[in-house]
N, C-alpha and C. Protein backbone atom coordinates (compact mmCIF):
# COMPACT_ATOMS: atom_id res chain seq x y z
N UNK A 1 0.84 -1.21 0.00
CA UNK A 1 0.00 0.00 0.00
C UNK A 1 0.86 1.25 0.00
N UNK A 2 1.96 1.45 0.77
CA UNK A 2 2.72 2.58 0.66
C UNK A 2 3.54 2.69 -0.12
N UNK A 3 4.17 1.61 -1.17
CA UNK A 3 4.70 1.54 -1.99
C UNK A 3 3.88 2.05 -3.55
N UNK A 4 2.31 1.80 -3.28
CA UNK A 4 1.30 2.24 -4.42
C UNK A 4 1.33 3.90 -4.34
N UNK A 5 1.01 4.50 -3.11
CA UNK A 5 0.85 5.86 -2.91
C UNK A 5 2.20 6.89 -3.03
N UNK A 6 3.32 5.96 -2.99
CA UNK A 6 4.33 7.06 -3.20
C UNK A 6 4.83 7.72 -4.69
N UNK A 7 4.24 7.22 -5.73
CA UNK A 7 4.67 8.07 -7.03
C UNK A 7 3.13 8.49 -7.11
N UNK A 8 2.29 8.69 -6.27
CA UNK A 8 0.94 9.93 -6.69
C UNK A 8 1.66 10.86 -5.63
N UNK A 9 2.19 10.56 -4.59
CA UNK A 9 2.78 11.39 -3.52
C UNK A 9 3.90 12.15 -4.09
N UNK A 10 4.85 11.76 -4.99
CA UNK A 10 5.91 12.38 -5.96
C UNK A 10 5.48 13.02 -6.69
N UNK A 11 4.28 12.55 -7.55
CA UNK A 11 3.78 13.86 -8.60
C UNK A 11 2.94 14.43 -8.17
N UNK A 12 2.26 14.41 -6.81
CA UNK A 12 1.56 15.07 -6.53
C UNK A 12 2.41 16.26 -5.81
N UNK A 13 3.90 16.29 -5.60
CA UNK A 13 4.34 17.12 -4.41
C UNK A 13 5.03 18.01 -5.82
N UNK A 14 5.35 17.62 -6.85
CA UNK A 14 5.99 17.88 -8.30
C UNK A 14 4.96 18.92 -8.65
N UNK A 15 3.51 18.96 -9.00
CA UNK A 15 2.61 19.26 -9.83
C UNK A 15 2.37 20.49 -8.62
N UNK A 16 2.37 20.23 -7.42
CA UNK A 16 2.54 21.82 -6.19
C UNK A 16 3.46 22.72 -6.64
N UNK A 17 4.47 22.01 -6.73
CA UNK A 17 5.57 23.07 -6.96
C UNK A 17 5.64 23.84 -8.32
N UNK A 18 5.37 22.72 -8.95
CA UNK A 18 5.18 23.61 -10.42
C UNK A 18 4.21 25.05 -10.67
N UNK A 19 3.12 24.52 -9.92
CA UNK A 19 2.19 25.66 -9.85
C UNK A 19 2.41 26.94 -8.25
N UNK A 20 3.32 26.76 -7.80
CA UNK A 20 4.28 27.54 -6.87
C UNK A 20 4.93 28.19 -7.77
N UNK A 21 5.86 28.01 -8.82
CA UNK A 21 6.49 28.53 -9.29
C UNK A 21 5.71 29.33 -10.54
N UNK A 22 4.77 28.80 -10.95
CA UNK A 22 4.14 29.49 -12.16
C UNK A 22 3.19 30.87 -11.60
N UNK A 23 2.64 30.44 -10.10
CA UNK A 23 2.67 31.21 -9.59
C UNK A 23 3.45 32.99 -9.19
N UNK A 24 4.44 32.23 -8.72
CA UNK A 24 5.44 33.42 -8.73
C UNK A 24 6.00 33.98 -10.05
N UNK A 25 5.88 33.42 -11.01
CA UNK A 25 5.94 34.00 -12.35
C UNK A 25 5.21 35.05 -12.92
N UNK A 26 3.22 34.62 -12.19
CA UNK A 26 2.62 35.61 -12.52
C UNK A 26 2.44 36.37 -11.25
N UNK A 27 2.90 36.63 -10.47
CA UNK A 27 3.09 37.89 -9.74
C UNK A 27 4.25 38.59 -9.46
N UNK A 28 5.10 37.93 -10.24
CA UNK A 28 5.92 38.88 -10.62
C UNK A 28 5.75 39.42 -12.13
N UNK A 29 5.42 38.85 -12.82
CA UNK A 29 4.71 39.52 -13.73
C UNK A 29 3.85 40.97 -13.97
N UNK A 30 3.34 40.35 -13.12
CA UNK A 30 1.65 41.46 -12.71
C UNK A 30 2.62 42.38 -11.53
N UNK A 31 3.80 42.47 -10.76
CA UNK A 31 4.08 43.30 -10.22
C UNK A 31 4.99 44.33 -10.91
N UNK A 32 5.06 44.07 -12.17
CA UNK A 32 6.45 44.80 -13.64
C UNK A 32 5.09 45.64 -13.95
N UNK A 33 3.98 44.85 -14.01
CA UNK A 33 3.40 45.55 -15.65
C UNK A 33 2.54 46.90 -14.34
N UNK A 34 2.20 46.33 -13.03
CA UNK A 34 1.74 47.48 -12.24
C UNK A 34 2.66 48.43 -12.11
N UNK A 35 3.87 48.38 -11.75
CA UNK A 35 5.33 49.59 -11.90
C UNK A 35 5.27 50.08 -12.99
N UNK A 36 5.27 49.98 -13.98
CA UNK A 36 5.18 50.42 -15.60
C UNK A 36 3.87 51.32 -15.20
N UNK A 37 2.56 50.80 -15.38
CA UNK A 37 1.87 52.00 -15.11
C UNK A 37 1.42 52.65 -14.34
N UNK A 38 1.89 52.54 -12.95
CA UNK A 38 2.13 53.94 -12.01
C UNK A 38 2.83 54.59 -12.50
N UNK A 39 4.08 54.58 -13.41
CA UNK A 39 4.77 55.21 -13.64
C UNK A 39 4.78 55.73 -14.84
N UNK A 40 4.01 55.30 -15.17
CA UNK A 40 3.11 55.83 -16.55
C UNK A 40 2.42 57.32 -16.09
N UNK A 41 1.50 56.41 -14.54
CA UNK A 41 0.59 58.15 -14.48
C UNK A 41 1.30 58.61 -13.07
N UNK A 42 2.18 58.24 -13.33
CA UNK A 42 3.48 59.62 -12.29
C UNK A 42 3.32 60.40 -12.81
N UNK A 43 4.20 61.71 -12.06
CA UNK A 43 4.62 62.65 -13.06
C UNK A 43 5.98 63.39 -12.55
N UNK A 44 6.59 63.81 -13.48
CA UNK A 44 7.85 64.31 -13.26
C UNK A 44 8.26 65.64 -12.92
N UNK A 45 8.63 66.33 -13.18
CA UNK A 45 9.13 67.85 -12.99
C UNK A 45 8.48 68.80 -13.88
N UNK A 46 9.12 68.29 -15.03
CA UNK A 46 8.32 68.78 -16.59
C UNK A 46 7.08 68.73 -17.35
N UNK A 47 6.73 66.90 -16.64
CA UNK A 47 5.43 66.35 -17.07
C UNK A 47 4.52 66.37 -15.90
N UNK A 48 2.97 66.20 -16.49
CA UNK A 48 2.34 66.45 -15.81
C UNK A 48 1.19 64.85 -15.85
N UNK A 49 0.97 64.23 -14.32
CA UNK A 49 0.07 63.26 -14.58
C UNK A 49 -1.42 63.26 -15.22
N UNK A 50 -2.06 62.27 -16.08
CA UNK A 50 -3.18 62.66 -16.46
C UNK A 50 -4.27 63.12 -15.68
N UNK A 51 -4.36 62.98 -14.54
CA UNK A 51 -5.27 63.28 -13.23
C UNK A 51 -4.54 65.06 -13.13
N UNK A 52 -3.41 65.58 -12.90
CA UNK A 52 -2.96 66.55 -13.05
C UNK A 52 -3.34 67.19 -13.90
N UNK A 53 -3.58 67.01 -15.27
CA UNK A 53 -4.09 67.42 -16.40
C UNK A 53 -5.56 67.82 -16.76
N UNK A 54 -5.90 66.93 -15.97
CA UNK A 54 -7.11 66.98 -15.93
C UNK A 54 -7.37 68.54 -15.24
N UNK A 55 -7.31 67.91 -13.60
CA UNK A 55 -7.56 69.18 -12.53
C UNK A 55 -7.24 70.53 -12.80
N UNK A 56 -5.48 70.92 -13.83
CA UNK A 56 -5.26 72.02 -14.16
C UNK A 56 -6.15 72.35 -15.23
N UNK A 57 -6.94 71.78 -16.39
CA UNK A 57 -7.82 71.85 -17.25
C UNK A 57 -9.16 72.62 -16.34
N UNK A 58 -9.21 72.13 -15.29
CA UNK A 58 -10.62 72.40 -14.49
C UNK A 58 -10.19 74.13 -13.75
N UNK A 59 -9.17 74.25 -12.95
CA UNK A 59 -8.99 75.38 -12.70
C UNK A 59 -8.75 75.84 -13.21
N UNK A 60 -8.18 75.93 -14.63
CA UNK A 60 -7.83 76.67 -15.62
C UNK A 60 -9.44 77.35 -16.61
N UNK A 61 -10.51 76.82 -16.70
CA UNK A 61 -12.00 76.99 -16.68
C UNK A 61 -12.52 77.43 -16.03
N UNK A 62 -12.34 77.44 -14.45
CA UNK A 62 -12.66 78.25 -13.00
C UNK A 62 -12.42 79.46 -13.22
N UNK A 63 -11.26 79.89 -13.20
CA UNK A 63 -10.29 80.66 -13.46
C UNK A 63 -10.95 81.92 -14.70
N UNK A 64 -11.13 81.72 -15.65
CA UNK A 64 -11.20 82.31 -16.88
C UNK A 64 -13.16 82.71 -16.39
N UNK A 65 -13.86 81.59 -15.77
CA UNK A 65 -15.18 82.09 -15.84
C UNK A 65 -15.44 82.75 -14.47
N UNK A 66 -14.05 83.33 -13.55
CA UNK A 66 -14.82 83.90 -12.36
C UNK A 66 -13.87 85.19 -13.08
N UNK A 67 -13.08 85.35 -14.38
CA UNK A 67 -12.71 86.45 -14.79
C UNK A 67 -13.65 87.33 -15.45
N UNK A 68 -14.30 86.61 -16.52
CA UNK A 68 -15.25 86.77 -17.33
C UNK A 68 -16.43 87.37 -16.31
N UNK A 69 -16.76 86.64 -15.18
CA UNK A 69 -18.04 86.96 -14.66
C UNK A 69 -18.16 88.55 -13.85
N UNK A 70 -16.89 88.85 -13.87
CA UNK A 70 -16.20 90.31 -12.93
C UNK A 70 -16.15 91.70 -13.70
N UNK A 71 -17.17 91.99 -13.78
CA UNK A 71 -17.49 93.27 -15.21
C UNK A 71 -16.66 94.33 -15.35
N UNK A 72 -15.57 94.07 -14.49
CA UNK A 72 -14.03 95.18 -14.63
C UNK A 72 -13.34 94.55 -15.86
N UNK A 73 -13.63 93.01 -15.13
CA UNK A 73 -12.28 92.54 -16.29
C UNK A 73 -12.49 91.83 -17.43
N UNK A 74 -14.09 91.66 -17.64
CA UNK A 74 -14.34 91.21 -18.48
C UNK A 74 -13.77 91.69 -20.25
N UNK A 75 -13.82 93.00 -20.02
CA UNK A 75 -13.38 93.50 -21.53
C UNK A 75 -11.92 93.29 -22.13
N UNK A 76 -11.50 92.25 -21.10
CA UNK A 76 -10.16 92.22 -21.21
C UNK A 76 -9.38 90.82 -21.70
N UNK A 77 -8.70 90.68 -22.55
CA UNK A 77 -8.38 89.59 -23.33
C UNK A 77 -7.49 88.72 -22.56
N UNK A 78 -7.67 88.88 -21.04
CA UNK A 78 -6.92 88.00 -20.02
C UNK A 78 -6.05 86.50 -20.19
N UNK A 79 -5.14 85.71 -20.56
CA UNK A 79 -4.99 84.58 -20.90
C UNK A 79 -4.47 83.84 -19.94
N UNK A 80 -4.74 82.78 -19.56
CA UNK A 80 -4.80 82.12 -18.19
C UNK A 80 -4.68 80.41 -18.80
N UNK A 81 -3.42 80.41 -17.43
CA UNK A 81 -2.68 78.85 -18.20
C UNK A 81 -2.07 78.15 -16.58
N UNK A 82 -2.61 76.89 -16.62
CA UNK A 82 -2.11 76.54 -15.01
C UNK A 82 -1.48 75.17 -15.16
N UNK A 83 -0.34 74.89 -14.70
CA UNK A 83 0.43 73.84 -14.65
C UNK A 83 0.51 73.43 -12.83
N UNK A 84 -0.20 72.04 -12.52
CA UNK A 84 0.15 71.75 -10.98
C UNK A 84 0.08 72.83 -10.30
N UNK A 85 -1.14 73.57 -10.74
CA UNK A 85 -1.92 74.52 -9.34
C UNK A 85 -1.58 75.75 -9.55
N UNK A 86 -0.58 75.73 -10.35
CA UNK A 86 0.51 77.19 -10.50
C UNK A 86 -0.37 78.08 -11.43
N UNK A 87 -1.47 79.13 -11.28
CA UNK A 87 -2.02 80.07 -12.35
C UNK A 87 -0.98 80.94 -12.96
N UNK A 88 -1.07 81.04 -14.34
CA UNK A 88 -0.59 82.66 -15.14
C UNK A 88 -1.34 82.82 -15.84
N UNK A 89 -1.19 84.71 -15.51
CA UNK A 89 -2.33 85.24 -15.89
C UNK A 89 -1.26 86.04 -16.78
N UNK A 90 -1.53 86.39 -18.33
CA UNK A 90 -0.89 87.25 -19.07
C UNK A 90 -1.76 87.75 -19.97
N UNK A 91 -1.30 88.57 -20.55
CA UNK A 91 -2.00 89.97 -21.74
C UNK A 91 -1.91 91.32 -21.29
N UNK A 92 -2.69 92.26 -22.06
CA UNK A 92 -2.75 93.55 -21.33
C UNK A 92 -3.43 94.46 -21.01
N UNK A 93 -3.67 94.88 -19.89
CA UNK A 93 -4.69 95.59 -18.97
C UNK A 93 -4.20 96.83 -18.77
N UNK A 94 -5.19 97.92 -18.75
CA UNK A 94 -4.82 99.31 -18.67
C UNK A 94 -4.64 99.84 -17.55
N UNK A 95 -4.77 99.24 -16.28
CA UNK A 95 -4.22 100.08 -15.18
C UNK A 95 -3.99 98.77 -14.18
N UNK A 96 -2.88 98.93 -12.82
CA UNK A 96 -2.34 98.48 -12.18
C UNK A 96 -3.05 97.61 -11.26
N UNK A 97 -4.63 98.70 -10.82
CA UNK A 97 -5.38 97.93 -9.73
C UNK A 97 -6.69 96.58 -10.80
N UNK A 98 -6.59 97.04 -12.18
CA UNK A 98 -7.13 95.91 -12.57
C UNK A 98 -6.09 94.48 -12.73
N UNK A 99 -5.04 94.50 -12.70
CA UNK A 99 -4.31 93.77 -12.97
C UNK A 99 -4.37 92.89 -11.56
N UNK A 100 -4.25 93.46 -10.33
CA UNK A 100 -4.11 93.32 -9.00
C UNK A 100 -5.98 92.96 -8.76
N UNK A 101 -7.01 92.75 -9.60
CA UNK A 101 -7.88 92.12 -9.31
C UNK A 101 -8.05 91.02 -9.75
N UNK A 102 -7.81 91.24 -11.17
CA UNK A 102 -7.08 89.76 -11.71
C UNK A 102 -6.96 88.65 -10.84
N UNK A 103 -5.05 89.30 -10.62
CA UNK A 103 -4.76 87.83 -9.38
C UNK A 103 -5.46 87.80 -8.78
N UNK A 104 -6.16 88.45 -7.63
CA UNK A 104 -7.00 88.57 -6.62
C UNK A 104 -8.22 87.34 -7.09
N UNK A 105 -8.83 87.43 -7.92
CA UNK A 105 -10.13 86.67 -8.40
C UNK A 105 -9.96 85.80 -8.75
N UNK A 106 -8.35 85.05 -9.47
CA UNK A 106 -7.51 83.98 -9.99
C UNK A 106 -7.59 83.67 -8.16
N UNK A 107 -7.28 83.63 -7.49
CA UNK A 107 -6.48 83.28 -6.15
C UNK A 107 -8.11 82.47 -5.68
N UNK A 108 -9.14 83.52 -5.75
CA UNK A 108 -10.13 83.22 -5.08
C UNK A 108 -10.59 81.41 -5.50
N UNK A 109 -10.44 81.20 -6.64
CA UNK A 109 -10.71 80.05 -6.92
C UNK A 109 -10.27 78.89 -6.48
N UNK A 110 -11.20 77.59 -6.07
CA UNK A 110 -10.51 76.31 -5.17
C UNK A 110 -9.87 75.64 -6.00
N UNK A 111 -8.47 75.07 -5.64
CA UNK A 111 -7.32 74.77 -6.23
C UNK A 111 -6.30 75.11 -6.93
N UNK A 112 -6.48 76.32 -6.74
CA UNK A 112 -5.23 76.84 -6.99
C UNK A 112 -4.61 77.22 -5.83
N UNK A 113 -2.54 76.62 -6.56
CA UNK A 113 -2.06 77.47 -5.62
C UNK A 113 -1.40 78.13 -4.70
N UNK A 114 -0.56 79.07 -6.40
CA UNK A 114 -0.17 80.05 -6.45
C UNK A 114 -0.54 80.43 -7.89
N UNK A 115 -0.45 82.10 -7.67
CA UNK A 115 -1.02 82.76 -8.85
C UNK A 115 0.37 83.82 -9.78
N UNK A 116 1.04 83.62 -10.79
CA UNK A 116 1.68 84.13 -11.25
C UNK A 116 1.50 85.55 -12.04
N UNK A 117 1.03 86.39 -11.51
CA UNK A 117 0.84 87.72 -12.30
C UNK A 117 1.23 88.30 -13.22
N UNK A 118 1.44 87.99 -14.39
CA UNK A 118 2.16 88.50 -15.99
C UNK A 118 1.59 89.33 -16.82
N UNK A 119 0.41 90.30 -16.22
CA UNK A 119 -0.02 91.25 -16.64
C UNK A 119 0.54 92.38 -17.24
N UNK A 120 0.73 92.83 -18.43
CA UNK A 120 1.24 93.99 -18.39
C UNK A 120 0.12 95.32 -18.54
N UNK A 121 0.47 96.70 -17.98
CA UNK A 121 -0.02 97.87 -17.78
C UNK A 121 0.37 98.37 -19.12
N UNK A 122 -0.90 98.33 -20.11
CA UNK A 122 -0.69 99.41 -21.05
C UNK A 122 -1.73 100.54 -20.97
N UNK A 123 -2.03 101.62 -21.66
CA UNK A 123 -2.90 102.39 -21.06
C UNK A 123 -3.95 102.60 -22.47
N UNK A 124 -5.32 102.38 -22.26
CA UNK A 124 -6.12 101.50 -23.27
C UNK A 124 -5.60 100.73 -23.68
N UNK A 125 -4.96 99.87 -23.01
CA UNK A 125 -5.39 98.51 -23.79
C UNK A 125 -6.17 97.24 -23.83
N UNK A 126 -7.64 98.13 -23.21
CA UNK A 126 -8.66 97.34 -23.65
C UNK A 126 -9.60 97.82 -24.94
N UNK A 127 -9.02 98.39 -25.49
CA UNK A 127 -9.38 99.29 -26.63
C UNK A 127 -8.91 98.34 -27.72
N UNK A 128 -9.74 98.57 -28.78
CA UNK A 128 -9.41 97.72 -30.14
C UNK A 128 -8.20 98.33 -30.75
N UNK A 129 -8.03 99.84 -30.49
CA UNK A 129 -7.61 100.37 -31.90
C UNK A 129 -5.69 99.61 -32.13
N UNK A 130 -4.67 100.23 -30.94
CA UNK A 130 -3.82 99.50 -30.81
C UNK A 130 -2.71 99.67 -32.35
N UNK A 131 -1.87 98.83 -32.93
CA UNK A 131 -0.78 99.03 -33.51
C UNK A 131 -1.36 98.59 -34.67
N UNK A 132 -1.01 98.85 -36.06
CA UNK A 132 -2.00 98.53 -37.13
C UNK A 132 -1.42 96.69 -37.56
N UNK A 133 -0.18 96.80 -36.95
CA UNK A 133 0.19 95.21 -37.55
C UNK A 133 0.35 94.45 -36.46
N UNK A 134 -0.56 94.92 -35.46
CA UNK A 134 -0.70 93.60 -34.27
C UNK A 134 -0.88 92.22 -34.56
N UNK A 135 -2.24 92.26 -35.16
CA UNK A 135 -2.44 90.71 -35.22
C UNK A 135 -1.68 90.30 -36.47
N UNK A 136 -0.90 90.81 -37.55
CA UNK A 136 0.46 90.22 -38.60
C UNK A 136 1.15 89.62 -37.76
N UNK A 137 1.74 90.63 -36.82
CA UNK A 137 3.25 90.17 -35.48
C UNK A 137 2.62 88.82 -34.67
N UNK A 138 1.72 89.00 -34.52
CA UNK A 138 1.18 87.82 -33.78
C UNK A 138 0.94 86.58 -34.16
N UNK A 139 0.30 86.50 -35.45
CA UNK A 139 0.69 85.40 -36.55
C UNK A 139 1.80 85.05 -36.91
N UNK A 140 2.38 85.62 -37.09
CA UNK A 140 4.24 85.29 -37.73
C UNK A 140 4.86 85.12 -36.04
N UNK A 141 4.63 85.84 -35.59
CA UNK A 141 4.95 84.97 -34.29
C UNK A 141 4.61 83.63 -33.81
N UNK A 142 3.80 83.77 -33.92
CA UNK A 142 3.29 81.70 -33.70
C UNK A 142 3.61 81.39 -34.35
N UNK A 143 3.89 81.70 -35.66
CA UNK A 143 4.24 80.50 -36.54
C UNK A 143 5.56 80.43 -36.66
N UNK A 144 6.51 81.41 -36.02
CA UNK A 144 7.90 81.08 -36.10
C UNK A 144 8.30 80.36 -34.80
N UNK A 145 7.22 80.14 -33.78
CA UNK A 145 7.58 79.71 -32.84
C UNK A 145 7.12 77.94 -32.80
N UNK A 146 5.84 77.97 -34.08
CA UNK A 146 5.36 76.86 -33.84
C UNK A 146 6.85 75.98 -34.90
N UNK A 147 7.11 76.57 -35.94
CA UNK A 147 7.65 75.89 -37.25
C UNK A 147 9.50 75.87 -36.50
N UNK A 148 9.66 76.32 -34.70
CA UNK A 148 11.17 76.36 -34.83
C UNK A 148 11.01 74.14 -33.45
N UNK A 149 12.01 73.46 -34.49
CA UNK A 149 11.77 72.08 -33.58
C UNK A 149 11.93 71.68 -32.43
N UNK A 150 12.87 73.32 -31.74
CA UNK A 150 12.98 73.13 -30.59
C UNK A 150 11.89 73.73 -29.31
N UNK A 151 10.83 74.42 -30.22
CA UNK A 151 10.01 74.88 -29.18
C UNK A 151 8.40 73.97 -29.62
N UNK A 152 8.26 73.55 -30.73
CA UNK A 152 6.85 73.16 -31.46
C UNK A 152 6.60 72.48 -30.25
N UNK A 153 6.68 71.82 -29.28
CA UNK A 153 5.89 70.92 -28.16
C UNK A 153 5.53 71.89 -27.35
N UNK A 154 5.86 73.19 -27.13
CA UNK A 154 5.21 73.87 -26.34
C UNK A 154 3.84 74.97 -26.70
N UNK A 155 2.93 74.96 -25.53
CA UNK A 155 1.96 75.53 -26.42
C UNK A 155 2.13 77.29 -25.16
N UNK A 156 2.71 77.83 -25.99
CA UNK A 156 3.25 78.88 -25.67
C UNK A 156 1.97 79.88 -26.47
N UNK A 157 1.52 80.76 -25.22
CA UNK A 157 0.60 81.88 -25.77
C UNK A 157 1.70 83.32 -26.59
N UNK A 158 1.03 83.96 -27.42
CA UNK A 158 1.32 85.26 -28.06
C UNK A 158 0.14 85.98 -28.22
N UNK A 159 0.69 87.78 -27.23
CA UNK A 159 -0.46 88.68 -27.22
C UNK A 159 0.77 89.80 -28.28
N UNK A 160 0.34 90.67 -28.44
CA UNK A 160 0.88 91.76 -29.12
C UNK A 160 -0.19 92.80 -29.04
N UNK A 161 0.58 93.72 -28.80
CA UNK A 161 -0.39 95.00 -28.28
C UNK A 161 1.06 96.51 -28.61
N UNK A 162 0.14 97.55 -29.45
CA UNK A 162 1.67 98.46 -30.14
C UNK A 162 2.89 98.00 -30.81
N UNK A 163 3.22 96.99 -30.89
CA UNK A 163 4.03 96.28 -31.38
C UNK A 163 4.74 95.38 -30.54
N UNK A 164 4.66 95.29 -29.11
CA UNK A 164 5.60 94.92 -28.22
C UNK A 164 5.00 93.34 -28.00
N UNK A 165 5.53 92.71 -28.00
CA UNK A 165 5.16 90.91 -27.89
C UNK A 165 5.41 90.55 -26.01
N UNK A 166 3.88 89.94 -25.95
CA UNK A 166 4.33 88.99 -24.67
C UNK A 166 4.13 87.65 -24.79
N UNK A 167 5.14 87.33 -24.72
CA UNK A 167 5.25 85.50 -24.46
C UNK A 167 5.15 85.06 -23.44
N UNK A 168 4.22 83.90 -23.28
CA UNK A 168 3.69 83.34 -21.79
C UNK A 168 3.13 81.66 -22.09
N UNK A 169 3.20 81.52 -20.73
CA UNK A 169 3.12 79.87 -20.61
C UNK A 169 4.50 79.07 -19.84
N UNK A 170 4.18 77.96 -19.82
CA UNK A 170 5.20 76.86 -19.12
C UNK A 170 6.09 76.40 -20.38
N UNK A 171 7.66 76.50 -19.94
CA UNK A 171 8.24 75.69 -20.94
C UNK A 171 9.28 74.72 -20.03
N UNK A 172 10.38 73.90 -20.42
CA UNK A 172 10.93 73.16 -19.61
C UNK A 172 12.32 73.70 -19.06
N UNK A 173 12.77 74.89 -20.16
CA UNK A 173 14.19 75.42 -19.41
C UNK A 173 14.21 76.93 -19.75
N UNK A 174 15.21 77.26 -19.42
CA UNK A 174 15.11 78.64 -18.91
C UNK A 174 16.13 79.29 -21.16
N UNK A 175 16.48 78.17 -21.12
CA UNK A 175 17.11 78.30 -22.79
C UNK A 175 15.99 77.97 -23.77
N UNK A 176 15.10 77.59 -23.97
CA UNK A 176 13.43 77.48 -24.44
C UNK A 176 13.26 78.61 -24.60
N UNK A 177 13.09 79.35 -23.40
CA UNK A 177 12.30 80.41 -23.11
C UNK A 177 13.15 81.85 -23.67
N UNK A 178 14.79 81.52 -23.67
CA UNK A 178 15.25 82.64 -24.71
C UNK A 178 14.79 82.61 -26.26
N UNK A 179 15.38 81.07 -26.69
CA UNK A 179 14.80 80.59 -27.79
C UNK A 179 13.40 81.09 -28.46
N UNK A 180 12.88 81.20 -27.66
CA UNK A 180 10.86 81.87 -28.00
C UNK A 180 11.43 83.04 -28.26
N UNK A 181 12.09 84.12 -27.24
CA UNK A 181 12.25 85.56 -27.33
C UNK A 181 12.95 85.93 -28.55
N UNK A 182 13.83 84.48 -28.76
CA UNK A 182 14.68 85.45 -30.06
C UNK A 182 14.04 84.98 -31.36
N UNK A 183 13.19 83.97 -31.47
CA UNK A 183 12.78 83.68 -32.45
C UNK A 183 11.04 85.14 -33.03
N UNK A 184 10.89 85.54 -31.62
CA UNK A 184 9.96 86.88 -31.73
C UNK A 184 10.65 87.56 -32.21
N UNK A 185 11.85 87.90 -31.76
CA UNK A 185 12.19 89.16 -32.07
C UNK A 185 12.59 89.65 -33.34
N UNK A 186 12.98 88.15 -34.50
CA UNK A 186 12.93 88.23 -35.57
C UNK A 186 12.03 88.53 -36.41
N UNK A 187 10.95 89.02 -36.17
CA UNK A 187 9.94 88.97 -36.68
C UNK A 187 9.97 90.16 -37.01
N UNK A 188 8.74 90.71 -38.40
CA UNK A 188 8.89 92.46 -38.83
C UNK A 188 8.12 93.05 -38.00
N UNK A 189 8.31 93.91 -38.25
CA UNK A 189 7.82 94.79 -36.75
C UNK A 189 7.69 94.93 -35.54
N UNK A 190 8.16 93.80 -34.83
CA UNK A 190 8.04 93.80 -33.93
C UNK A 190 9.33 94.70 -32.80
N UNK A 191 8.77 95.55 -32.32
CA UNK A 191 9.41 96.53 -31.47
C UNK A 191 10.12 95.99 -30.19
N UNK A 192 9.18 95.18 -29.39
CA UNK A 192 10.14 94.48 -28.23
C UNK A 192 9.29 93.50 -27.71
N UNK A 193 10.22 92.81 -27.42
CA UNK A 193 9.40 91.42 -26.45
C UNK A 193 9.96 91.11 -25.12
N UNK A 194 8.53 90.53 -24.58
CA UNK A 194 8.20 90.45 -23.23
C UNK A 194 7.92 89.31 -23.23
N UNK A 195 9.20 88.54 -22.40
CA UNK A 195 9.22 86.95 -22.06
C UNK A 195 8.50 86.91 -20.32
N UNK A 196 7.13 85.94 -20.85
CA UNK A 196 6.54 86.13 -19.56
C UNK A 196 6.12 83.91 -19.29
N UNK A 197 7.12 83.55 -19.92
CA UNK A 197 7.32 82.33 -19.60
C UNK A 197 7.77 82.07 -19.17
N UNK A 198 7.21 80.85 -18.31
CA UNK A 198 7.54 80.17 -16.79
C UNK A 198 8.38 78.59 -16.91
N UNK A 199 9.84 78.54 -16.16
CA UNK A 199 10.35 77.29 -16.15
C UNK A 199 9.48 76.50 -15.34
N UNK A 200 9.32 75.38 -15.57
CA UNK A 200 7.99 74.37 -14.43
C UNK A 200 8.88 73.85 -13.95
């Protein structure tokens, strides 16, 4: 009798182990492919997680409709861009204390937070009339900024107002962000530029 039971007792102790080990195959398996995508929706310095993306998408909508809803600042072509909580507010506003309500009303909103103020003070410039080749400079500006390979991944705003260019938004280095300025400044007419982009 114990001589019958010991090769079901051998493959039976064989056929454990096998599935012990196939075991640990698939959880280590399944513990690679879970690391891979946490680290997928990490995020880095530069990058931003899709949940991050999201939320700055949402305050970045907050943001613009508690601007809009504020009948000071509504007439004002405000441009508002938020990376990981961080608001900027850029374009141009005709006096100091609208600019300073701006942030103020940017701030008020939940989740943000901090508010980067990149307003510039021109005086009407909520007025149409302005430089006759604004929106030319502003076109040839994007497009020398979109068509140069070292900046096309960034989505870098352009206002122009008298001729003077402000550049704004998140880029990844602080040499990007010359790169934008000098690729403006090539442009015709354009009188001077105002780098109001942020290293993240």
């Amino acid at each position: 009798m114990f001589i019958q039971y010991k090769p079901n007792w051998f493959f039976s102790t064989a056929i454990m182990r096998e599935n012990m080990y196939k075991n640990k195959i698939q959880s280590t398996v399944l513990c690679i492919i879970l690391a891979v995508i946490m680290g997928g929706c990490s995020s880095s310095r530069t990058q931003e997680s899709t949940g991050q993306y999201i939320d700055d998408g949402t305050i970045t909508s907050k943001v613009k409709s508690t601007l809009l809803a504020n009948e000071g600042l509504a007439a004002y072509d405000i441009n508002v861009k938020t990376y990981k909580g961080v608001v900027l507010l850029s374009g141009f506003v005709d006096s100091q204390q609208i600019s300073n309500q701006a942030a103020a009303d940017a701030r008020s909103v939940s989740g943000v937070r901090e508010v980067r103020n990149k307003l510039l003070v021109n005086n009407s410039a909520g007025s149409v009339k302005g430089y006759t080749h604004d929106t030319t400079i502003t076109t040839n500006v994007k497009a020398a900024i979109v068509n140069d390979p070292r900046l096309s991944a960034f989505d870098i705003n352009v206002k122009t107002y008298d001729g003077v260019v402000q550049l704004s938004g998140f880029v990844d280095s602080q040499q990007s962000a010359e790169l934008a300025a000098a690729d403006a400044l090539k442009v015709a007419h354009v009188k001077r530029v105002v780098s109001s982009l942020i290293v993240k």
